[in-house]
C-alpha atoms as a PDB file:
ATOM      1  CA  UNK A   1      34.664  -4.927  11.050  1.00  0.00           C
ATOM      2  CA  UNK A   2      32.699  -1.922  13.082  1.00  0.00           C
ATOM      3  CA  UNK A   3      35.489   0.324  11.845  1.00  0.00           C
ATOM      4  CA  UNK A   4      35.335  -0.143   8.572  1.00  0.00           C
ATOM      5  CA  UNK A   5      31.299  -0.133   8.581  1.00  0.00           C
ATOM      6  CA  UNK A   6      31.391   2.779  10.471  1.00  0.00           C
ATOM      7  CA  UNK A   7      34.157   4.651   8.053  1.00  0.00           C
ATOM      8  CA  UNK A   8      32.141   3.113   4.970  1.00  0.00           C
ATOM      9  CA  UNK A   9      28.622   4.753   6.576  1.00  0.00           C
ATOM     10  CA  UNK A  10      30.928   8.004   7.129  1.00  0.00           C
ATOM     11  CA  UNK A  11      31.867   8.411   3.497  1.00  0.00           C
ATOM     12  CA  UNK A  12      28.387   7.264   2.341  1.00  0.00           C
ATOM     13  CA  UNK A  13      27.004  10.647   4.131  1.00  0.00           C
ATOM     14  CA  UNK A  14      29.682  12.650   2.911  1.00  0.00           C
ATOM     15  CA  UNK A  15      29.260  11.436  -0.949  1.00  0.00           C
ATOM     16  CA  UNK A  16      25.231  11.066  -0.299  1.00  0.00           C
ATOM     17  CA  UNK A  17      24.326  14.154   1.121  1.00  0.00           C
ATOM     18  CA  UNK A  18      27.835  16.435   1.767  1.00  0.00           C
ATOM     19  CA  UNK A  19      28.923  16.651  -1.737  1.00  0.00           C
ATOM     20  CA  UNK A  20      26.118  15.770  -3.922  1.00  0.00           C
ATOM     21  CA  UNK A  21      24.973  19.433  -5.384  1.00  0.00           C
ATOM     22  CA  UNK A  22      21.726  20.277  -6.005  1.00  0.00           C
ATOM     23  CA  UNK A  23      21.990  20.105  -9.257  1.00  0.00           C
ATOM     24  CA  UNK A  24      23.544  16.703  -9.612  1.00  0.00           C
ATOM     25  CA  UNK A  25      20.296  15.464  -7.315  1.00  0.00           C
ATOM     26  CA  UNK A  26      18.115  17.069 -10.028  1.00  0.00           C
ATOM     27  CA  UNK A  27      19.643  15.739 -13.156  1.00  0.00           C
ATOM     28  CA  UNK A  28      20.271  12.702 -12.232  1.00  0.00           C
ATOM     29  CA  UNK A  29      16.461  11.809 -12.369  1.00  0.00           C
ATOM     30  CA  UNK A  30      15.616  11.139 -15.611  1.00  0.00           C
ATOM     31  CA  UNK A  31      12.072  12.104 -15.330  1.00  0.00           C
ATOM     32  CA  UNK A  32      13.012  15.737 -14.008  1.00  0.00           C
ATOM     33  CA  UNK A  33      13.296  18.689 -17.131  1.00  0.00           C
ATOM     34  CA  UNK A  34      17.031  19.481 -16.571  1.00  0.00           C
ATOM     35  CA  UNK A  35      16.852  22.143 -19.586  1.00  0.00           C
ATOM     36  CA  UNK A  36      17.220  24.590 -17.003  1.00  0.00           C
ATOM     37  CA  UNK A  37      21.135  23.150 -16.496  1.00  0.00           C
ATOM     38  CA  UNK A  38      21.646  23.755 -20.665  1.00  0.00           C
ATOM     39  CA  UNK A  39      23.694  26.959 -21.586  1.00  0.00           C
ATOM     40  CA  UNK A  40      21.692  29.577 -22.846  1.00  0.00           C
ATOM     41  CA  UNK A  41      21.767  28.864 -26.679  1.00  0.00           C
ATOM     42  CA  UNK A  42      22.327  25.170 -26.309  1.00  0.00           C
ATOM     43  CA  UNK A  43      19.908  22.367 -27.307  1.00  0.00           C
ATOM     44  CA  UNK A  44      18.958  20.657 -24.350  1.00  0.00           C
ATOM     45  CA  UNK A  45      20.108  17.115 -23.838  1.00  0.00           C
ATOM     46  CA  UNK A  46      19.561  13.924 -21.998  1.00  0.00           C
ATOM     47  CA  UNK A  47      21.986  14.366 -18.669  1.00  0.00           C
ATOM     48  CA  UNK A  48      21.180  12.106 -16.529  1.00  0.00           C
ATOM     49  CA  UNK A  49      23.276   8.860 -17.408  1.00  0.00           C
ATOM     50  CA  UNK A  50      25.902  11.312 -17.087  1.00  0.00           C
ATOM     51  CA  UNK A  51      24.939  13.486 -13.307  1.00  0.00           C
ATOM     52  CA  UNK A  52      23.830  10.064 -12.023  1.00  0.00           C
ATOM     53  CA  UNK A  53      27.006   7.915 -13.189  1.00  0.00           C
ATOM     54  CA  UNK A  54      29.478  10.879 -11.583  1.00  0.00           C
ATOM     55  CA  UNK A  55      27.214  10.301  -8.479  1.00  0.00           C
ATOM     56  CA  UNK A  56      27.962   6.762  -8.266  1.00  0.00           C
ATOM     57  CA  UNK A  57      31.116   7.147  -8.975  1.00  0.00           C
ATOM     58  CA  UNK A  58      31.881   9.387  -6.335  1.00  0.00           C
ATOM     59  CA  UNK A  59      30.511   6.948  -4.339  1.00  0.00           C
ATOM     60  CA  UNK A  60      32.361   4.004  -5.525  1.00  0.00           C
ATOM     61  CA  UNK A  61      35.806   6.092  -4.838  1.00  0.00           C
ATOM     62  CA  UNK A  62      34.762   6.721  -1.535  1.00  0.00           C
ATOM     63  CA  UNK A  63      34.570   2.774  -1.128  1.00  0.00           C
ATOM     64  CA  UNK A  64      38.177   2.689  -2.861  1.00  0.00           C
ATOM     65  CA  UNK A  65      39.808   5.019  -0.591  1.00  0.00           C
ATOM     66  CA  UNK A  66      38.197   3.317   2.875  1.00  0.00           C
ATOM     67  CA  UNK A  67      38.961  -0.516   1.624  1.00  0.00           C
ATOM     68  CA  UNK A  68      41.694  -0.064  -0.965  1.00  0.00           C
ATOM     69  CA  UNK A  69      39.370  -2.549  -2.694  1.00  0.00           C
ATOM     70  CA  UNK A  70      38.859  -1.605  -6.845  1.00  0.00           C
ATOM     71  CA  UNK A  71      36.312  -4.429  -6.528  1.00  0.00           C
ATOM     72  CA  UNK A  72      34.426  -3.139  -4.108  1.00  0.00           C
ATOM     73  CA  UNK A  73      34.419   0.326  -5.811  1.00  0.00           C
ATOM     74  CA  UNK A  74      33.332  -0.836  -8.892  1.00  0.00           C
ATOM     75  CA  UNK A  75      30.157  -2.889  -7.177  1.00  0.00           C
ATOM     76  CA  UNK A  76      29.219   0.014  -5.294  1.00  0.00           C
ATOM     77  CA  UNK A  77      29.472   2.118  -8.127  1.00  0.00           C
ATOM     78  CA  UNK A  78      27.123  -0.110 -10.530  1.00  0.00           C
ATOM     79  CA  UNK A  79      25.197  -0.784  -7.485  1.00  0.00           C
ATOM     80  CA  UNK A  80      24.927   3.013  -6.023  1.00  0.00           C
ATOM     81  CA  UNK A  81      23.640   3.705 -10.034  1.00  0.00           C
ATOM     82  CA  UNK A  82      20.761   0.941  -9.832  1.00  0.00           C
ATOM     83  CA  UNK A  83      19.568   1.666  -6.517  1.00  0.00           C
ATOM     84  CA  UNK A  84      19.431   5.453  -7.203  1.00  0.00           C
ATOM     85  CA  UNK A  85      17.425   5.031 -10.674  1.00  0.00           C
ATOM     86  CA  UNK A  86      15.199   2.950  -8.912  1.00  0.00           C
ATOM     87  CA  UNK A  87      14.742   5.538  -6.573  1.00  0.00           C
ATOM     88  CA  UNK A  88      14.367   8.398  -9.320  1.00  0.00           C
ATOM     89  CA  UNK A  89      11.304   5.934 -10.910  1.00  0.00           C
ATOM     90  CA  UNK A  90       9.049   6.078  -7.654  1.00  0.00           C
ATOM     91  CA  UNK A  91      10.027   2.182  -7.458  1.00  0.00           C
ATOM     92  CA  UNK A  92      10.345   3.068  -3.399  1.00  0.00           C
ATOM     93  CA  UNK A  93      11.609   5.894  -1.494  1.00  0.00           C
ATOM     94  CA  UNK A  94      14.707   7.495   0.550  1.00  0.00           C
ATOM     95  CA  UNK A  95      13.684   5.220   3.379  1.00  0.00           C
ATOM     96  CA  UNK A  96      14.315   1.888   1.169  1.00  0.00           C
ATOM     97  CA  UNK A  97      17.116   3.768  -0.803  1.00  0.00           C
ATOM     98  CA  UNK A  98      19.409   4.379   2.323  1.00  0.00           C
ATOM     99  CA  UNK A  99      18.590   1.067   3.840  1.00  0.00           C
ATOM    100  CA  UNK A 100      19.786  -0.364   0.512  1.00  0.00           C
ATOM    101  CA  UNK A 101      23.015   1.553   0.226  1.00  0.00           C
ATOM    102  CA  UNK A 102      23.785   0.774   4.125  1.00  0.00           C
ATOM    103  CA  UNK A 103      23.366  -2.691   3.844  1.00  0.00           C
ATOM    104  CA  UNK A 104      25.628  -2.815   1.225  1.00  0.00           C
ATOM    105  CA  UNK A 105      27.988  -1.076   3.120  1.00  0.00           C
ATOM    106  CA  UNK A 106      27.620  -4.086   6.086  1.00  0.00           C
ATOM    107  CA  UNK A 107      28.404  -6.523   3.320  1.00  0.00           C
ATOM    108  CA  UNK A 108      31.068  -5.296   2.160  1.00  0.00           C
ATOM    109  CA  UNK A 109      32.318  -4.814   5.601  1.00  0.00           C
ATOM    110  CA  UNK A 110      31.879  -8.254   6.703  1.00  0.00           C
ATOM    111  CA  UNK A 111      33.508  -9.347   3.157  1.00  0.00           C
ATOM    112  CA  UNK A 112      36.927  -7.869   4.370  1.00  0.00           C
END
């Protein structure tokens, strides 16, 4: 169980923080302008379903490839999506956002 927690927090800080660009942390809050990510010429457009579910998504694959579990990836993935938006309304901070995503990680690790 500590192995796969411990590989499961590993890819959670590689997906969270590692490979999440800039700019995907800035459109995926809907409440940010992300007209500055439109091609010149373009009409801006809504974004963030779209930066935010490739987030969660990312993260949800990282669950995949550490438990080989499609289940798993798809709850993290829908889960990864709520607790972010949350997050991106002021509904509570990194602190609570982290602590969420971790203890997911724990249950899924005891699940296996």
């Amino acid at each position: 169980m500590f192995e796969t927690f411990f590989a499961l927090i590993i890819g959670h800080a590689i997906a969270d923080f590692w490979a999440q660009s800039d700019s995907i942390a800035k459109m995926k809050n809907r409440n940010r302008d992300s007209s500055q990510f439109c091609p010149p010429g373009q009409t801006p457009q809504t974004v963030w379903p779209y930066a935010l579910g490739a987030h969660s998504l990312i993260h949800g694959g990282m669950v995949w490839l550490i438990t080989g579990s499609a289940l798993l990836a798809l709850v993290e993935t829908v889960t990864h999506f709520a607790i972010d938006f949350g997050k991106c309304e002021n509904w509570y901070g990194i602190h609570e956002d982290q602590a969420m995503h971790i203890g997911l990680k724990l249950i899924y690790s005891i699940i296996l």
